[in-house]
C-alpha atoms as a PDB file:
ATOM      1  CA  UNK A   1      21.181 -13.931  14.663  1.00  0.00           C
ATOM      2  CA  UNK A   2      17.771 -12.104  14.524  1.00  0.00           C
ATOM      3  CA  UNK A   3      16.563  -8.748  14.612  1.00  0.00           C
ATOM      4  CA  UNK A   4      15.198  -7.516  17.848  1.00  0.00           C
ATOM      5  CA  UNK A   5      11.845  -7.306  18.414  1.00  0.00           C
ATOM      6  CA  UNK A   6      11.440  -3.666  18.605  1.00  0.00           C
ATOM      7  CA  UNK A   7      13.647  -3.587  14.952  1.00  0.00           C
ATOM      8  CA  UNK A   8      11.088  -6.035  13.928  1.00  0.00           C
ATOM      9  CA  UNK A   9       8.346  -4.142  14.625  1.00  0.00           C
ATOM     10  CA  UNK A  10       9.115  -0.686  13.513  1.00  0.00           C
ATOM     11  CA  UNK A  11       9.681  -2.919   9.935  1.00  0.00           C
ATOM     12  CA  UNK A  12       6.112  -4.064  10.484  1.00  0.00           C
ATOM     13  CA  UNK A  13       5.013  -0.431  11.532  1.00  0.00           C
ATOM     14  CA  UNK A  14       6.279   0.714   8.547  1.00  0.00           C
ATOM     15  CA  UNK A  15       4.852  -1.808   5.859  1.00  0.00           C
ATOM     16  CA  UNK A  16       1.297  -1.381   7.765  1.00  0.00           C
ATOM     17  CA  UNK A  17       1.942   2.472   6.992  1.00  0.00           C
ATOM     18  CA  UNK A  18       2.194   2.412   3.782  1.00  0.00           C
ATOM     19  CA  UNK A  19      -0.576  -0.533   3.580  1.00  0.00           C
ATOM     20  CA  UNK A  20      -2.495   2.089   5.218  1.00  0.00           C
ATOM     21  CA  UNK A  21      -1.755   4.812   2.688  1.00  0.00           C
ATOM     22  CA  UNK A  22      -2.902   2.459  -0.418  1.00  0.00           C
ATOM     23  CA  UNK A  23      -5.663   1.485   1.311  1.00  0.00           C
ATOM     24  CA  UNK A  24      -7.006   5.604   2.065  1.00  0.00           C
ATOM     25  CA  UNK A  25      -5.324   6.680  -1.805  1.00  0.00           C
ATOM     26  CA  UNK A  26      -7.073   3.423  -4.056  1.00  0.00           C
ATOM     27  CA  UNK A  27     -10.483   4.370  -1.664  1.00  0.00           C
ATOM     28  CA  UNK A  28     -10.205   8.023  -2.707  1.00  0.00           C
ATOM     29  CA  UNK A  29      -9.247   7.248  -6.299  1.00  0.00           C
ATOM     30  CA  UNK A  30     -12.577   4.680  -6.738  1.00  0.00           C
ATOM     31  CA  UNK A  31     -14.678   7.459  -4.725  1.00  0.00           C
ATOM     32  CA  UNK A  32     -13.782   9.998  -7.731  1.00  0.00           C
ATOM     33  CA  UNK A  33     -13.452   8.120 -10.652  1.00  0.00           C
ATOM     34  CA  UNK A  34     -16.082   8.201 -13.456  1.00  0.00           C
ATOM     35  CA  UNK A  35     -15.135   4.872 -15.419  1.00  0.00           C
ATOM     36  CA  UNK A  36     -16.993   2.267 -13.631  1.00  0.00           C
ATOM     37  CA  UNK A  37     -14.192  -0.496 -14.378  1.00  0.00           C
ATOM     38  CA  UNK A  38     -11.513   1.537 -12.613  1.00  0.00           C
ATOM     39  CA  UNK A  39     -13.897   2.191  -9.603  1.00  0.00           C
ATOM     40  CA  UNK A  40     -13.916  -1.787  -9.155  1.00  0.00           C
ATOM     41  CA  UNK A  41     -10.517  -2.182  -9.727  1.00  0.00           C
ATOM     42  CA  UNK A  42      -9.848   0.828  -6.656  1.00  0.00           C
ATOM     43  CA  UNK A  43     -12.236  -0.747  -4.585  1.00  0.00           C
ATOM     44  CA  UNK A  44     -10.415  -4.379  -4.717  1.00  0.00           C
ATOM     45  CA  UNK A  45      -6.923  -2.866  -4.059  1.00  0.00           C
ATOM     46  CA  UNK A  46      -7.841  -0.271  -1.270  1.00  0.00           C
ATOM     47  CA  UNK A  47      -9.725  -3.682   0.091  1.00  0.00           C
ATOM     48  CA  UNK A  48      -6.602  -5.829  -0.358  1.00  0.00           C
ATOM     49  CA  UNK A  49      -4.737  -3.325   1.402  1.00  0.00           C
ATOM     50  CA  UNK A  50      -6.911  -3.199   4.385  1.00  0.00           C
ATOM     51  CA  UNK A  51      -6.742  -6.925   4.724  1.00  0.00           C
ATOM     52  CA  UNK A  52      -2.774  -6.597   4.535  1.00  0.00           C
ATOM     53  CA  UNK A  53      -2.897  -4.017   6.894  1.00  0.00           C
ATOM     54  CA  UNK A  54      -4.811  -6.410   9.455  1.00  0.00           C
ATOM     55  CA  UNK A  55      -2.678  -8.977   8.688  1.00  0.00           C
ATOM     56  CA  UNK A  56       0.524  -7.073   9.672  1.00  0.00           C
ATOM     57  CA  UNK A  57      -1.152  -5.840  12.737  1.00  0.00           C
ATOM     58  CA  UNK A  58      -1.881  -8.907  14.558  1.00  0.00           C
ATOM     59  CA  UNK A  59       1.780 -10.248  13.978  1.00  0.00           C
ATOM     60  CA  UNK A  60       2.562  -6.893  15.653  1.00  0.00           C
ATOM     61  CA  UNK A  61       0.321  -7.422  18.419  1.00  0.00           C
ATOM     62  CA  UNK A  62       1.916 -10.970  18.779  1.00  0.00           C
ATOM     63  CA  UNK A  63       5.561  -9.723  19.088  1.00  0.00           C
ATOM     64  CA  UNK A  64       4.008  -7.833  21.447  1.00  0.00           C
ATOM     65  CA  UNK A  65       5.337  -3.875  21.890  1.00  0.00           C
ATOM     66  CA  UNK A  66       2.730  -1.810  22.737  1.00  0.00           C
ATOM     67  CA  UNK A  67      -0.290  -0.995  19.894  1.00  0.00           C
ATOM     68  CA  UNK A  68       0.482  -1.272  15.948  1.00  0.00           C
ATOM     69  CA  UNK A  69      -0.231   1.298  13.732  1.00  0.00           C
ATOM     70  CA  UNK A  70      -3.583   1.858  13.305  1.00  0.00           C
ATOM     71  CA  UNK A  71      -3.681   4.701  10.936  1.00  0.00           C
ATOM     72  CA  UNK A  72      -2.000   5.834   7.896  1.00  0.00           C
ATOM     73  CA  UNK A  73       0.912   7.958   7.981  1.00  0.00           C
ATOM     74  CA  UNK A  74      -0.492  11.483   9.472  1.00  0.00           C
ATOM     75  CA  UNK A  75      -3.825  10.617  10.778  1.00  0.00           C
ATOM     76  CA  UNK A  76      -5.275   9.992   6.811  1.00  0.00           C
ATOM     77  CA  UNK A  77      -3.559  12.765   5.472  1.00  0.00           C
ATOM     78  CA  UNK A  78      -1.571  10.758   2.337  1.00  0.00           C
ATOM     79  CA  UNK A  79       1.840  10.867   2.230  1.00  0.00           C
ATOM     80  CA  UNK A  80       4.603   9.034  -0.381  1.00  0.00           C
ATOM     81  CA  UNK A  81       3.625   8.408  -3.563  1.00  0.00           C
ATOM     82  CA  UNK A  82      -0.342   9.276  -3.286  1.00  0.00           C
ATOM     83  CA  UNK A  83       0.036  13.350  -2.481  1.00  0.00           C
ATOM     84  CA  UNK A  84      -1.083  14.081  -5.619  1.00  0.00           C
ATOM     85  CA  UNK A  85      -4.138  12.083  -6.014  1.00  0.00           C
ATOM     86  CA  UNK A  86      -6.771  14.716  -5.271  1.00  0.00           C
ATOM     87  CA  UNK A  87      -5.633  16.756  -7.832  1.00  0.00           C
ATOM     88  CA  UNK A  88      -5.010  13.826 -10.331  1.00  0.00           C
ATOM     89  CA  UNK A  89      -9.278  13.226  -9.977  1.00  0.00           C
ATOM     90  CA  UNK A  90      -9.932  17.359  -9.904  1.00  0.00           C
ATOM     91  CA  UNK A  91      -8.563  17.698 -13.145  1.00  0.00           C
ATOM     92  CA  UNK A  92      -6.862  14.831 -14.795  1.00  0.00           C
ATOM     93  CA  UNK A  93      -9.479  11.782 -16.077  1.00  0.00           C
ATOM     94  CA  UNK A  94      -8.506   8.388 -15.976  1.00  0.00           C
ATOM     95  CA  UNK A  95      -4.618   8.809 -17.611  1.00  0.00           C
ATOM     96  CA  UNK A  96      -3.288  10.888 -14.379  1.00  0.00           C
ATOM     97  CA  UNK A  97      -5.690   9.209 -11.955  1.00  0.00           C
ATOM     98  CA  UNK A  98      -3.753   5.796 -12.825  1.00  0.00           C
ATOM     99  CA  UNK A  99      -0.411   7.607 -13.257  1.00  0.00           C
ATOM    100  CA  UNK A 100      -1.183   8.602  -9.302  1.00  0.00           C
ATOM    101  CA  UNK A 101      -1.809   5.312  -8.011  1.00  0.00           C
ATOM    102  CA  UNK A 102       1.087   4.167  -9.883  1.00  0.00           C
ATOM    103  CA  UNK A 103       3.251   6.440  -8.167  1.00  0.00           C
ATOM    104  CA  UNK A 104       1.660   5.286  -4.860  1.00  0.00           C
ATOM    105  CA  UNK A 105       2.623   1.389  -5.974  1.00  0.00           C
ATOM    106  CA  UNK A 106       6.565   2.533  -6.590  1.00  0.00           C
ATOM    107  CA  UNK A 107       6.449   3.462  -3.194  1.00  0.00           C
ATOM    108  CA  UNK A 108       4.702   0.354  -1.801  1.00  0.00           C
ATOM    109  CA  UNK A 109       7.002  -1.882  -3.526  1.00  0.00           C
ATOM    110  CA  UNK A 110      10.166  -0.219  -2.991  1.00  0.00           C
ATOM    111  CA  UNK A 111       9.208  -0.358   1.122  1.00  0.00           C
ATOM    112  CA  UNK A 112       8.121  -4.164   0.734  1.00  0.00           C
ATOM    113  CA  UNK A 113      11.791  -4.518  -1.221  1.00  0.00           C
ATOM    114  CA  UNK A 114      13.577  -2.693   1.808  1.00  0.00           C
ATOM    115  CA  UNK A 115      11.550  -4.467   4.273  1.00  0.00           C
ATOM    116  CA  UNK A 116      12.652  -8.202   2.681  1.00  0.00           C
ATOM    117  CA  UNK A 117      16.399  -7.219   3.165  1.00  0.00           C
ATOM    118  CA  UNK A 118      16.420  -7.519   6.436  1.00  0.00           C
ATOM    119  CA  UNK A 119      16.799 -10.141   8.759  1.00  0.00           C
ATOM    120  CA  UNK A 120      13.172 -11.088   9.210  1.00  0.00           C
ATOM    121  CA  UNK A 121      11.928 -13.819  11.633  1.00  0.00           C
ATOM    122  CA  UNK A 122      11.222 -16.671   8.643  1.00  0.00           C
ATOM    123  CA  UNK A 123       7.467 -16.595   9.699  1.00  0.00           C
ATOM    124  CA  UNK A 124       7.213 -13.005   9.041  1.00  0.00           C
ATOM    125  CA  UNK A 125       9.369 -13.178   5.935  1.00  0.00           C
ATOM    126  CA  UNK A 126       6.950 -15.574   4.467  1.00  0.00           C
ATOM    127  CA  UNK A 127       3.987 -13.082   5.248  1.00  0.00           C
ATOM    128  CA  UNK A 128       5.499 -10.388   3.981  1.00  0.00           C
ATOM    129  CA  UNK A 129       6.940 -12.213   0.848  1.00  0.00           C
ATOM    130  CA  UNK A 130       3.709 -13.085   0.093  1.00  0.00           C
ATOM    131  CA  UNK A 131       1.827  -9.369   0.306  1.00  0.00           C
ATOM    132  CA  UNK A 132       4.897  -8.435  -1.612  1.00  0.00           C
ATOM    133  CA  UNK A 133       3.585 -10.888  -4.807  1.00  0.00           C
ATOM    134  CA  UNK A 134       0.324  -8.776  -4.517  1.00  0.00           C
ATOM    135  CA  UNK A 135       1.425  -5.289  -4.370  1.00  0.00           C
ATOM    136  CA  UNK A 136       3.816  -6.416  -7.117  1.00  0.00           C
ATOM    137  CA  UNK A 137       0.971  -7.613  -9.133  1.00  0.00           C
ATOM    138  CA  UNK A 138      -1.207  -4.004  -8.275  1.00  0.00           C
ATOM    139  CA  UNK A 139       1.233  -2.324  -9.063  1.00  0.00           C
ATOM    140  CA  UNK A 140       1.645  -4.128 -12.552  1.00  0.00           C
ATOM    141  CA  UNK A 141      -1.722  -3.832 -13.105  1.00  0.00           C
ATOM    142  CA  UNK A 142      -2.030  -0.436 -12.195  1.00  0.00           C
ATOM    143  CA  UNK A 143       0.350   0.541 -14.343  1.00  0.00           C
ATOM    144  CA  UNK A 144      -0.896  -1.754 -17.520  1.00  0.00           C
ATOM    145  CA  UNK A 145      -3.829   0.482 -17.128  1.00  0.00           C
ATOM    146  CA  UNK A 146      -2.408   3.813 -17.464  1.00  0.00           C
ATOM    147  CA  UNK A 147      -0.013   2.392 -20.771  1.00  0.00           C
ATOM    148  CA  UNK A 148      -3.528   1.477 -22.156  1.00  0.00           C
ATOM    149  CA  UNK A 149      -5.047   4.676 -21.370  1.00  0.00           C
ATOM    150  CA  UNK A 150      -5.021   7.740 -23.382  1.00  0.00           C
ATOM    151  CA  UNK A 151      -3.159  10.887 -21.947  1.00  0.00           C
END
């Protein structure tokens, strides 16, 4: 017994949302940031996320309701965990820049956790399984960074 497609979708809407959102917070985040390491490291993720993002869309477009979400949550404004980044880079250095996109990550990975409980079409599950290893693994490394940066 599957999900319907519309159920399936709004999952899919949902994941390429919040792709969306890392992809606009890790761009803003290597725009600002003075260390040159963490500006490649932004660069990569907000990257990764657009390619996620693309991926998601097409499987969308296959199942075949109408257009896929094409931009993040309110029309670029950030929303979840990356609110705060602006004011992170205004005033914070490298420690609350990292503790930012960190926050961002929980929110990723929690919506890739709820995503995986449901009752996925097994293609999609394996897609989604998959991004889920990488935005467990940015979100790792994200926050690695920020232990081994100074407040």
């Amino acid at each position: 017994m599957g999900m319907k497609p519309e159920d399936t979708i709004s999952i899919l809407n949902n994941l390429i949302e919040t792709l969306k959102d890392g992809q606009e917070g890790f761009r803003v985040a290597a725009e600002d940031v003075k260390n040159p390491e963490l500006k490649t490291l932004f660069n990569r993720l907000s990257l990764e996320r657009a390619q996620m993002a693309g991926e998601l869309q097409q499987e969308a477009i296959q199942l075949g309701e109408g257009e896929p979400e094409k931009t993040s949550s309110a029309a670029g404004a950030l929303h979840r965990g990356w609110i705060h980044i602006k004011e992170a880079l205004a005033g914070g250095g490298d420690h609350a820049v990292l503790s930012e996109c960190e926050r961002g990550e929980d929110s990723a990975v929690s919506n890739y956790r709820d995503a995986l409980e449901a009752d996925l079409p097994q293609n999609l599950r394996a897609i989604i399984e998959r991004q889920y290893t990488r935005v467990k693994a940015a979100h790792d490394e994200v926050r690695d960074r920020r232990d081994a940066t100074a407040k």
